[in-house]
Each structure stands twice: as C-alpha cells, then as structure tokens.
Protein backbone atom coordinates (compact mmCIF):
# COMPACT_ATOMS: atom_id res chain seq x y z
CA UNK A 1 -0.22 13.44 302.07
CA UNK A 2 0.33 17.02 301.76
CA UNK A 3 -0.84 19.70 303.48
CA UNK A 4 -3.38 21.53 300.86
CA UNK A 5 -4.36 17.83 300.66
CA UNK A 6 -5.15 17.69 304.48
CA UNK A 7 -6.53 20.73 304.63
CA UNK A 8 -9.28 19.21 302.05
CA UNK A 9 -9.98 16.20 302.93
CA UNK A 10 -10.62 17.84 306.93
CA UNK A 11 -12.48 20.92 305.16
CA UNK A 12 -15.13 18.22 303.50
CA UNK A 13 -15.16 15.31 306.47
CA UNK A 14 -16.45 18.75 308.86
CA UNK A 15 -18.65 19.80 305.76
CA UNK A 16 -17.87 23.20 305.33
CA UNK A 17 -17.13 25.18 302.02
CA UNK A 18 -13.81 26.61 301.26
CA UNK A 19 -15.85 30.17 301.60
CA UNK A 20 -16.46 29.38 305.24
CA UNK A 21 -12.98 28.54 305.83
CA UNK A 22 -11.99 32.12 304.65
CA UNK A 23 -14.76 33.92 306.62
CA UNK A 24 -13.87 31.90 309.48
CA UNK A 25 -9.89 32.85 308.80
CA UNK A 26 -10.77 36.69 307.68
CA UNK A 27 -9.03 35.66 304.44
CA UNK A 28 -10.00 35.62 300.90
CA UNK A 29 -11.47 32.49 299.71
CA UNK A 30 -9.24 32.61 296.46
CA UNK A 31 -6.26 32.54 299.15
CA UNK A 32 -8.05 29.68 301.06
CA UNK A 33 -7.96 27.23 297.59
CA UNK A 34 -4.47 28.26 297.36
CA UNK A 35 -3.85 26.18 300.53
CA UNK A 36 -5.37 23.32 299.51
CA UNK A 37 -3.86 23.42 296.41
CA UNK A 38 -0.41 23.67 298.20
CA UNK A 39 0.16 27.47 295.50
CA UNK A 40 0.56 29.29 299.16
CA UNK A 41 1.06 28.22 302.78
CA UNK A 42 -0.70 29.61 305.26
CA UNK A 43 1.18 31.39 308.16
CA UNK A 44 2.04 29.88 311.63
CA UNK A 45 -1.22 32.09 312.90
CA UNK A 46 -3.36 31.13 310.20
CA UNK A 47 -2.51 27.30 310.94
CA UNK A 48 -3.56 27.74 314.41
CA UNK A 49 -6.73 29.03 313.72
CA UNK A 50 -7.34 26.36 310.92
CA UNK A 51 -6.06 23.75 313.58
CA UNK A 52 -8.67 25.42 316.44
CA UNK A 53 -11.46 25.24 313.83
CA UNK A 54 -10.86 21.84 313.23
CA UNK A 55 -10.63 20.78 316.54
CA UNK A 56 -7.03 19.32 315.86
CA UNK A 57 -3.39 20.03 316.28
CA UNK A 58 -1.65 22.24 314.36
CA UNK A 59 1.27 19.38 313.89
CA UNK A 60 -1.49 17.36 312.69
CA UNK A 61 -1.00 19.31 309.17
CA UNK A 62 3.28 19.36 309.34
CA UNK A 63 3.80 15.23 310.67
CA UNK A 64 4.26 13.86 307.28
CA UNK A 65 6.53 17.08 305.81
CA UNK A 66 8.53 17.24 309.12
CA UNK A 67 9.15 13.28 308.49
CA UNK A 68 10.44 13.75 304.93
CA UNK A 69 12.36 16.95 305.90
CA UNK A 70 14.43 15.38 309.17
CA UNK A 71 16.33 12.19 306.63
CA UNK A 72 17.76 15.46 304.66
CA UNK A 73 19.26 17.27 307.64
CA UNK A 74 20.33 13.97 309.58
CA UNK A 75 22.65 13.65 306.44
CA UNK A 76 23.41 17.49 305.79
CA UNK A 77 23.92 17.55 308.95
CA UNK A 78 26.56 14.49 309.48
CA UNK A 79 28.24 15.90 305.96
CA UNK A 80 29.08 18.99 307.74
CA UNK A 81 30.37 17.32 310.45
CA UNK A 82 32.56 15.26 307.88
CA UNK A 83 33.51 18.42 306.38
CA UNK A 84 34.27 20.44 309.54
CA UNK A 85 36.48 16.69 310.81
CA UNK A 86 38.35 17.03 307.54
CA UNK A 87 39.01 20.16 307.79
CA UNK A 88 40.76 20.43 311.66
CA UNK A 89 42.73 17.28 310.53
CA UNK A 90 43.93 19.54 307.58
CA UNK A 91 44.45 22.81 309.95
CA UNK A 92 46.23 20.10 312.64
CA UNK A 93 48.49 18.69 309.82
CA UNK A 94 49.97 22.44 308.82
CA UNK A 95 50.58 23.31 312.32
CA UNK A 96 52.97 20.28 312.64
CA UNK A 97 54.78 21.33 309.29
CA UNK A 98 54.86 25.02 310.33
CA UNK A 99 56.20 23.72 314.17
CA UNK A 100 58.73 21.94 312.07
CA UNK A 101 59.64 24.34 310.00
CA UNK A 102 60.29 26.96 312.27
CA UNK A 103 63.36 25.46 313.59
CA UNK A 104 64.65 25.47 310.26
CA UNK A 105 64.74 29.66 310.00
C-alpha cells in the first residue's frame, strides 16, 4: 500500500474531506489530493501533522516503502563492498609487482 493510498483510506475511516485535511495542514486542498494520489509527497513537517491529526505514527505512512527500499541497499550495499574487496586485492597485487620490480632498477 502506498502512501497517497494510506493517506485515503485514514482520511475516509476518520470521515473527513480532503478540504479539511488542507485547512487542518494550512495547505491547498489541490496539494492535499496530490498526496493521496502519490503526484507530491508531503514534507517531514507536514507528515507529522497528518500523523498528529490522525492520531498515529508518522512511520505508520513509510513501513511498507522503508520495507521495499532496505532489499535494494542490503545488495547495493554488499556490491560496493565487493567492489571496494576487488579493488584493494588489485591495489595489493601492484604493490608486490612494483616491490619486485624495484630491485630490478
């Protein structure tokens, strides 16, 4: 679920109008529908206040994206350690040959 989608289906279980959303936020209510239709996302202030309207927390909205998001950098994360491995065994290898080669001049 995502989080214009949350946003929504919270919005309509607490039976308010996206209109009182924006009063509520001092925002426009073309910029509230823009949240829930995921166009815009709202700031880390703006999510607090949502969340404190709601009576929930803010991480309430971010669970699901955080959980898709953290898979990606686990492996970006363990490919740059492959990279960065790779690479020292490289930098290790031509300081042998240049050790080596130095008693040759």
């Amino acid at each position: 679920m995502n989080i214009g989608h949350k946003l929504r289906t919270v919005r309509i279980a607490k039976k308010m109008e996206p209109l009182d959303m924006a009063l509520k936020l001092s925002i426009s209510e073309t910029t509230y529908r823009r949240y829930e239709r995921d166009e815009s996302t709202p700031t880390i202030a703006v999510f607090h206040k949502i969340a404190t309207i709601f009576g929930v927390k803010t991480s309430y909205f971010l669970e699901e994206d955080i959980n898709l998001i953290l898979p990606n950098l686990r492996c970006s994360t363990e490919r740059t350690i492959k990279e960065y491995e790779q690479h020292i065994e490289t930098l290790k290898q031509r300081i042998i040959e240049l050790k080596t080669n130095q008693g040759r001049y």
